[in-house]
PDB file of N, CA and C in Angstrom:
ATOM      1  N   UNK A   1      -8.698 -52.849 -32.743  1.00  0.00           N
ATOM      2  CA  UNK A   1      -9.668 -51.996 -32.107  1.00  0.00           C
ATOM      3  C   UNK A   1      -9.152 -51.505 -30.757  1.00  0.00           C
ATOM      4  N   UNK A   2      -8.259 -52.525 -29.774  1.00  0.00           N
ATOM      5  CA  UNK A   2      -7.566 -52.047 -28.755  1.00  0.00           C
ATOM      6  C   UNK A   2      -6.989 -50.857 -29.168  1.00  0.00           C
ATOM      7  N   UNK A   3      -5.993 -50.820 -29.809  1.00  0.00           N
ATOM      8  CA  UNK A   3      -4.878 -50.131 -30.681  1.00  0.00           C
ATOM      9  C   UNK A   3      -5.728 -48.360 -30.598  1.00  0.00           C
ATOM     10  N   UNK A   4      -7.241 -48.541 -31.251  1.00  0.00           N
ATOM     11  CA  UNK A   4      -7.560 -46.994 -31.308  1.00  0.00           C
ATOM     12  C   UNK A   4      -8.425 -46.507 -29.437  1.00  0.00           C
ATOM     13  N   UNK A   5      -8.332 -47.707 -29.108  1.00  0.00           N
ATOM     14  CA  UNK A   5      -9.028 -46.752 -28.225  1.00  0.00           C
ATOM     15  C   UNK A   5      -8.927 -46.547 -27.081  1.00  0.00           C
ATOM     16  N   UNK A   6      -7.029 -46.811 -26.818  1.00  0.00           N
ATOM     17  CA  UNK A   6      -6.146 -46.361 -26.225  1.00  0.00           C
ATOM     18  C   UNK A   6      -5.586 -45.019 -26.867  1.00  0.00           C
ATOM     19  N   UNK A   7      -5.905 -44.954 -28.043  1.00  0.00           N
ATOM     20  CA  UNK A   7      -5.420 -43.673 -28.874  1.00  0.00           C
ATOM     21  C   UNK A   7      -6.527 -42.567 -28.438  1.00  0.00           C
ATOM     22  N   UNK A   8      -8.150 -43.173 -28.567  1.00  0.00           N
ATOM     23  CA  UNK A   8      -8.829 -41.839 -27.830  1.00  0.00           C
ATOM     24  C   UNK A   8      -8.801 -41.774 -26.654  1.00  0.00           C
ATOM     25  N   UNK A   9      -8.792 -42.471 -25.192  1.00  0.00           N
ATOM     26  CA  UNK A   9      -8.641 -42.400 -24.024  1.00  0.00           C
ATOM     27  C   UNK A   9      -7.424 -41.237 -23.859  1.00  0.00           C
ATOM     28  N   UNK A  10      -6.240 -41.913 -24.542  1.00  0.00           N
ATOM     29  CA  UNK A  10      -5.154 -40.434 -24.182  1.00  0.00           C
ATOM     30  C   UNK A  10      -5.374 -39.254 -24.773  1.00  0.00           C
ATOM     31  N   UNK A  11      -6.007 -39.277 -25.972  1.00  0.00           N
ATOM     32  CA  UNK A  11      -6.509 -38.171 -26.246  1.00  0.00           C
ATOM     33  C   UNK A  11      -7.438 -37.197 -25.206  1.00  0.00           C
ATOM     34  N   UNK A  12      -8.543 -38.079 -24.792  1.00  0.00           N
ATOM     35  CA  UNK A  12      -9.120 -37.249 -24.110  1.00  0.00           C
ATOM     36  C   UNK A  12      -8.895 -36.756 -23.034  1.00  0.00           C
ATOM     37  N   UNK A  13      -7.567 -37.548 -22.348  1.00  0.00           N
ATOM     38  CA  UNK A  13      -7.488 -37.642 -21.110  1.00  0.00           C
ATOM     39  C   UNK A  13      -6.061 -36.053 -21.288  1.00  0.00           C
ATOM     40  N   UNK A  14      -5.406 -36.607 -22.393  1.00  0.00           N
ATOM     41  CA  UNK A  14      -4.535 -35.057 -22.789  1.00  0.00           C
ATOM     42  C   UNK A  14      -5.408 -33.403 -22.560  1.00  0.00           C
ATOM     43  N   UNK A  15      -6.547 -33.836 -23.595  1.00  0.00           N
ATOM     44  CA  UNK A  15      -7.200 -32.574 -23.544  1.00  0.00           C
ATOM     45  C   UNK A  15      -7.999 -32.540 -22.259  1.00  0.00           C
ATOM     46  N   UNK A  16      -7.919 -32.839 -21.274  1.00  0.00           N
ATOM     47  CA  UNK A  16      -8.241 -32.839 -19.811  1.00  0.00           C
ATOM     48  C   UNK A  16      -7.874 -32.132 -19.501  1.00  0.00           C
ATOM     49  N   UNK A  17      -6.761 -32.575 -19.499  1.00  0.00           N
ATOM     50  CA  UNK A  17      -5.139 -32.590 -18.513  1.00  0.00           C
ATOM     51  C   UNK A  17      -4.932 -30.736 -18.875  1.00  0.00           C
ATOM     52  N   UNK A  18      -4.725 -30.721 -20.080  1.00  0.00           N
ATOM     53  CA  UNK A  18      -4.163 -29.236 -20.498  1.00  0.00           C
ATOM     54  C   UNK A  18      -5.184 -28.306 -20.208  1.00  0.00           C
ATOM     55  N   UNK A  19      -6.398 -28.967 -20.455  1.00  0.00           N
ATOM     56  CA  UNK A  19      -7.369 -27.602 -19.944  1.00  0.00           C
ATOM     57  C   UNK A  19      -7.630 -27.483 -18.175  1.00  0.00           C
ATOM     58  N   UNK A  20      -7.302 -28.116 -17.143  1.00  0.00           N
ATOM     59  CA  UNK A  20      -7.016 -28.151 -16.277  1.00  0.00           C
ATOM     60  C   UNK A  20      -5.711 -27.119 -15.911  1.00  0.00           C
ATOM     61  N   UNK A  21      -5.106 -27.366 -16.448  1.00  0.00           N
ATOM     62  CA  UNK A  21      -3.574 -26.594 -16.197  1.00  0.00           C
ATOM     63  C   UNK A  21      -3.697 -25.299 -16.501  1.00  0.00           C
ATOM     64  N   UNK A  22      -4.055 -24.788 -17.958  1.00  0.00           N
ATOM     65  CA  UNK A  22      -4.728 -23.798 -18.174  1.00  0.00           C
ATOM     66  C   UNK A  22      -5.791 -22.922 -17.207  1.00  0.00           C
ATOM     67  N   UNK A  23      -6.446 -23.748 -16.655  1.00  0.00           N
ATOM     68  CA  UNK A  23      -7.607 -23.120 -15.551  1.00  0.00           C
ATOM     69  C   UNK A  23      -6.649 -22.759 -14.680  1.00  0.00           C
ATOM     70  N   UNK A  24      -6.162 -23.793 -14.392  1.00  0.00           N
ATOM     71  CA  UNK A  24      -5.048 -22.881 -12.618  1.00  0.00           C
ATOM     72  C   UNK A  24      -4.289 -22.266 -13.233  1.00  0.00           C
ATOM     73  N   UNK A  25      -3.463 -22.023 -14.330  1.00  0.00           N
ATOM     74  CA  UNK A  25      -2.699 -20.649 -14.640  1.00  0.00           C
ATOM     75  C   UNK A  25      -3.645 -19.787 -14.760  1.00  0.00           C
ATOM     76  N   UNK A  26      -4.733 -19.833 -15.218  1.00  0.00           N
ATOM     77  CA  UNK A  26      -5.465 -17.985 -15.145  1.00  0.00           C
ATOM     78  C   UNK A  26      -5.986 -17.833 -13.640  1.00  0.00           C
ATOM     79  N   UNK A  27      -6.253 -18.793 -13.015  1.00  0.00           N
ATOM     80  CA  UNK A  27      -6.279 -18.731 -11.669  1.00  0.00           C
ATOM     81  C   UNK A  27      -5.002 -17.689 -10.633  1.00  0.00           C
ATOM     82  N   UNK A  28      -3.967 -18.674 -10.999  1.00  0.00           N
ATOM     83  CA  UNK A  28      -2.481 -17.601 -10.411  1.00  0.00           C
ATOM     84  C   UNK A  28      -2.567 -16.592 -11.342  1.00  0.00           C
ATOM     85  N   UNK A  29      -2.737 -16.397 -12.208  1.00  0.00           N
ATOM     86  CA  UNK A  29      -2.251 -15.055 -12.963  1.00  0.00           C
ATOM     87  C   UNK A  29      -2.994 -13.959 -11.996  1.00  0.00           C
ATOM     88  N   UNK A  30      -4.423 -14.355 -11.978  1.00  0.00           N
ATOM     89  CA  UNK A  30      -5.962 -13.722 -11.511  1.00  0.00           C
ATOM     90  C   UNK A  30      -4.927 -12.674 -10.151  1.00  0.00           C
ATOM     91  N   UNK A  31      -4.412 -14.783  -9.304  1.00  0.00           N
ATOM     92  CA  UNK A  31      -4.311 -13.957  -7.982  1.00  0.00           C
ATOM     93  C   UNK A  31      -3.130 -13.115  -8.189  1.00  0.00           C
ATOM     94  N   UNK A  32      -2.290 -13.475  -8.811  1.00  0.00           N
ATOM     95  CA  UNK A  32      -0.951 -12.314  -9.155  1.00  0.00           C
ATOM     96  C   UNK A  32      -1.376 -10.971  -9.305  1.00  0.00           C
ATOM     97  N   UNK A  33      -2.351 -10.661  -9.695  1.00  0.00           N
ATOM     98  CA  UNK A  33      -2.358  -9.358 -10.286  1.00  0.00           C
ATOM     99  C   UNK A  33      -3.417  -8.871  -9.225  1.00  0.00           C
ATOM    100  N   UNK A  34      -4.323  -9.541  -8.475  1.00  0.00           N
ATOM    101  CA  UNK A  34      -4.650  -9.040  -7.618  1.00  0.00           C
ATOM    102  C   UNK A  34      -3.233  -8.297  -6.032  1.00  0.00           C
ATOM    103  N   UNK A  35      -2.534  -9.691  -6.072  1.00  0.00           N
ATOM    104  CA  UNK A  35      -2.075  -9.161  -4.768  1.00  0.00           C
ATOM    105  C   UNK A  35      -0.825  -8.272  -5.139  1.00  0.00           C
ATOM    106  N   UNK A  36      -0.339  -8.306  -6.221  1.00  0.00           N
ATOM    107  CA  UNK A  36       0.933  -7.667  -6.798  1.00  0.00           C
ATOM    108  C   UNK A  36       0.608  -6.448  -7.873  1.00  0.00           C
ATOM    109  N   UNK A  37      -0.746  -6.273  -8.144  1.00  0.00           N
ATOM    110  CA  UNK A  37      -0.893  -5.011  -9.066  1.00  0.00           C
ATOM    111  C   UNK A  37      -0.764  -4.052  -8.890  1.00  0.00           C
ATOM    112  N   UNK A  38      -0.397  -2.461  -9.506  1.00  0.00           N
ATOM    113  CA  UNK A  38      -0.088  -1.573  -9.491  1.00  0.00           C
ATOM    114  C   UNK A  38      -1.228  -0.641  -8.850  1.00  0.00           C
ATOM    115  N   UNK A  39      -0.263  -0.137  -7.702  1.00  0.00           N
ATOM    116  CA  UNK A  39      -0.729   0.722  -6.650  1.00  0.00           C
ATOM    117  C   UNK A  39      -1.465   1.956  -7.680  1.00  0.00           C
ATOM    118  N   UNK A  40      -2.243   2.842  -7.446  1.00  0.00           N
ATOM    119  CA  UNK A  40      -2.551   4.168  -8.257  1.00  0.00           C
ATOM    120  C   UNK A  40      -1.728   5.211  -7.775  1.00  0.00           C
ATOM    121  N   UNK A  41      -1.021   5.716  -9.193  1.00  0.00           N
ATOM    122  CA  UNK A  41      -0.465   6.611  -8.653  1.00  0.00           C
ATOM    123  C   UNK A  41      -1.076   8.231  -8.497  1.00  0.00           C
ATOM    124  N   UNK A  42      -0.075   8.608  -7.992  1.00  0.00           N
ATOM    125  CA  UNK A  42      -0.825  10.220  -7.458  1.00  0.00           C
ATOM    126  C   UNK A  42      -0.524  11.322  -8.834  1.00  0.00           C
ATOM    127  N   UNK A  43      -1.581  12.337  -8.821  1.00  0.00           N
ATOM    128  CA  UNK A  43      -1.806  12.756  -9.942  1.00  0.00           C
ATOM    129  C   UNK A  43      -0.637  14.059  -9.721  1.00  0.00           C
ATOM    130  N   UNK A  44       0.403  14.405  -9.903  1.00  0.00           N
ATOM    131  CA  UNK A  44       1.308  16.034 -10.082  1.00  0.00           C
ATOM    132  C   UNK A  44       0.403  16.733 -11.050  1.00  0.00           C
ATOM    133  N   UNK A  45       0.238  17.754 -10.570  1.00  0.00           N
ATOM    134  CA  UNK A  45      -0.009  19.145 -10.960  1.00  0.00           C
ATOM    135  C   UNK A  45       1.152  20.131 -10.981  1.00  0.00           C
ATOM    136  N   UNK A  46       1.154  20.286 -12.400  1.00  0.00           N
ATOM    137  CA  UNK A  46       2.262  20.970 -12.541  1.00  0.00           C
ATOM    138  C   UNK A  46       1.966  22.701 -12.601  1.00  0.00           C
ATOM    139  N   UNK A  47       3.269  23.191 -12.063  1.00  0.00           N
ATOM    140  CA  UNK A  47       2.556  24.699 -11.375  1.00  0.00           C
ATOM    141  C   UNK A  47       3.437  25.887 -12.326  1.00  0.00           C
ATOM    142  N   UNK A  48       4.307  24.700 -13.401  1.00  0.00           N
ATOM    143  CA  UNK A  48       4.540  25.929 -14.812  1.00  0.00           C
ATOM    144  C   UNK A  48       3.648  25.646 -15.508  1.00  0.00           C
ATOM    145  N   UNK A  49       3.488  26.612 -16.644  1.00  0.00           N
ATOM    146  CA  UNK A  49       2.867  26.318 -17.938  1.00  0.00           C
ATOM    147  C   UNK A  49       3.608  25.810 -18.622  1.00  0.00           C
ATOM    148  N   UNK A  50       2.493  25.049 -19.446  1.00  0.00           N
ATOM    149  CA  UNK A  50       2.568  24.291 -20.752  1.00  0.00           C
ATOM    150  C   UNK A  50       3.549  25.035 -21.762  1.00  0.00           C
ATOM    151  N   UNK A  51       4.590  24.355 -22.013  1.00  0.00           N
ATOM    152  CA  UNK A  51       5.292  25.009 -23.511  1.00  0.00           C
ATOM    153  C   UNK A  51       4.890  24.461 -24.167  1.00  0.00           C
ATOM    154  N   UNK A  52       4.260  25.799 -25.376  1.00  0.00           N
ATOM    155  CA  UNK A  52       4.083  25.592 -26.489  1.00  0.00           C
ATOM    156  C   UNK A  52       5.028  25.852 -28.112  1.00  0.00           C
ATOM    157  N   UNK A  53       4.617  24.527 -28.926  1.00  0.00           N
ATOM    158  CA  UNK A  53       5.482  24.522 -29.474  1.00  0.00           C
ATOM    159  C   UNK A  53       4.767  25.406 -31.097  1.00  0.00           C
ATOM    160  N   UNK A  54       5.982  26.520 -31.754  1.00  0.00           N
ATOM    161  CA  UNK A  54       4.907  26.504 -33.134  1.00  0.00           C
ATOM    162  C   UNK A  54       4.507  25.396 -33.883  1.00  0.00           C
ATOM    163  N   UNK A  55       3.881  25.704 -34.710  1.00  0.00           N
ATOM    164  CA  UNK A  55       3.490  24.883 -36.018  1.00  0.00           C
ATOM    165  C   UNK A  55       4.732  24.864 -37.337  1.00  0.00           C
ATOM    166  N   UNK A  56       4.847  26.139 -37.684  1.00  0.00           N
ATOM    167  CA  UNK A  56       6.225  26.274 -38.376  1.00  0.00           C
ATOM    168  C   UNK A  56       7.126  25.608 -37.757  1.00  0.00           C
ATOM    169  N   UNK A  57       7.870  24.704 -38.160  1.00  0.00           N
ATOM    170  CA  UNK A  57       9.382  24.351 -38.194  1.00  0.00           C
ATOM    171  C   UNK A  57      10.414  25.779 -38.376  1.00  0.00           C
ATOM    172  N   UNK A  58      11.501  25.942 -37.893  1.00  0.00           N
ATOM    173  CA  UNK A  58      12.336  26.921 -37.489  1.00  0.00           C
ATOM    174  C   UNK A  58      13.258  26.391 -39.258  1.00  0.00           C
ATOM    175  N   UNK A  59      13.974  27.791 -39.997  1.00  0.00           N
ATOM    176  CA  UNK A  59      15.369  27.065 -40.240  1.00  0.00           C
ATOM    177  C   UNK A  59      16.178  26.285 -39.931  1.00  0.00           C
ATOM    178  N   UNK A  60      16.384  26.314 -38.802  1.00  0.00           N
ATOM    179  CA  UNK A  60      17.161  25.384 -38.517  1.00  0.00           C
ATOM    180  C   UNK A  60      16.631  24.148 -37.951  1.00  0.00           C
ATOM    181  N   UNK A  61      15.566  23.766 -37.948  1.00  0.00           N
ATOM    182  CA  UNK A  61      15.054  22.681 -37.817  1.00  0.00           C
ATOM    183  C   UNK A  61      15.318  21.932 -39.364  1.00  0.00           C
ATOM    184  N   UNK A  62      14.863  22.721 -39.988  1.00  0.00           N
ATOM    185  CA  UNK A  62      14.565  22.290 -41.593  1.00  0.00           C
ATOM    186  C   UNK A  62      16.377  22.031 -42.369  1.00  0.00           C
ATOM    187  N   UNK A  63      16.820  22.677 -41.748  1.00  0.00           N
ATOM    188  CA  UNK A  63      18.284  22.124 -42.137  1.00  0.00           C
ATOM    189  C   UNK A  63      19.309  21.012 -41.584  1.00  0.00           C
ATOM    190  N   UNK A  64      18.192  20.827 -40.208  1.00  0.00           N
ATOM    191  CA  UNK A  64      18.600  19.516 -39.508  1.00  0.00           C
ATOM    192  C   UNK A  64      18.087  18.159 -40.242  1.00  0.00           C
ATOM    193  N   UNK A  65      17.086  18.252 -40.244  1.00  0.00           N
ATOM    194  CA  UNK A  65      16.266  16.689 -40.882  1.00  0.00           C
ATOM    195  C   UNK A  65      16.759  17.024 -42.454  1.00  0.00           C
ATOM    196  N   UNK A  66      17.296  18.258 -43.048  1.00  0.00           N
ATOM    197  CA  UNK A  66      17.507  17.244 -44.919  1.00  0.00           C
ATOM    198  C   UNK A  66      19.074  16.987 -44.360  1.00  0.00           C
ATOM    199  N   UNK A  67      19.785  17.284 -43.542  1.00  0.00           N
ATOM    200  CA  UNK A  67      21.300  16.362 -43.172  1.00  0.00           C
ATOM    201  C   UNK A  67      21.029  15.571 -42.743  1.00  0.00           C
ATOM    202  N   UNK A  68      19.973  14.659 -41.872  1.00  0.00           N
ATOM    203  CA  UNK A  68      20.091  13.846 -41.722  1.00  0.00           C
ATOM    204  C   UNK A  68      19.382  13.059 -42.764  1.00  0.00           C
ATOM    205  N   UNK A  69      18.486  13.294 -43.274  1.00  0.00           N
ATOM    206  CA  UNK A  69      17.845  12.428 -44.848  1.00  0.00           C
ATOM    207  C   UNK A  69      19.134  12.255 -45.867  1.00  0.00           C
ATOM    208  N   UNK A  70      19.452  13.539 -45.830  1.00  0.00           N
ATOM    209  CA  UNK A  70      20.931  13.383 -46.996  1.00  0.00           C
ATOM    210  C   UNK A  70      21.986  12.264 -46.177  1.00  0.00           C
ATOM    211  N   UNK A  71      22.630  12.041 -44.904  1.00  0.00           N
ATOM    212  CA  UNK A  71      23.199  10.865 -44.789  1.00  0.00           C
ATOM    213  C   UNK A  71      22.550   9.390 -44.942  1.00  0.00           C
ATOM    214  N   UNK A  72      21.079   9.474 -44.941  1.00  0.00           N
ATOM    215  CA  UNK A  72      20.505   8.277 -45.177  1.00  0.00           C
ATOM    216  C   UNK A  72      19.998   7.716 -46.501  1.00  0.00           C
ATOM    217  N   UNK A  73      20.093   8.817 -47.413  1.00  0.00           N
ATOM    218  CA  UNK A  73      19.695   8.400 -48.487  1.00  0.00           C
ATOM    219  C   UNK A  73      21.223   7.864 -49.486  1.00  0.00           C
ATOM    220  N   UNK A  74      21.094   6.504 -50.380  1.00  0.00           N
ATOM    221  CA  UNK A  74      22.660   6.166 -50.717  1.00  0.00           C
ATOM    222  C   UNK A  74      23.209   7.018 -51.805  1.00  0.00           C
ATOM    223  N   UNK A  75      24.113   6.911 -51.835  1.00  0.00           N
ATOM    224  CA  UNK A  75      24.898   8.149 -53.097  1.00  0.00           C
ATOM    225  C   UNK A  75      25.202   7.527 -54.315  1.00  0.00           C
TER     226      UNK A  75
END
């Protein structure tokens, strides 16, 4: 009976222990990201326009991707 209940004492005293440790790591994480988090950055406005792209694929788009499908597919 000694035998088990030295077996639950460390048990419980394990699952203490780790949930303790656990608490102060989200603790530092908390303060990490408070004192080290990312500044906001500033918004650019960009003063070209937007390129737009068609919808159609070009010839030569379309003759690019089946050379490269044709080197990937095995012979």
């Amino acid at each position: 009976m000694s035998n088990l209940m030295v077996g639950v004492e460390l048990l419980i005293s394990g699952l203490i222990i780790v949930f303790l440790v656990l608490l102060f790591l989200m603790y530092v994480m908390k303060l990490m990201s408070v004192l080290f988090g990312k500044q906001p950055s500033e918004v650019r406005i960009s003063k070209q326009p937007l390129a737009t792209i068609s919808a159609d694929p070009g010839e030569e788009e379309l003759v690019a991707v089946m050379a490269v499908i044709a080197s990937l597919l095995p012979k």
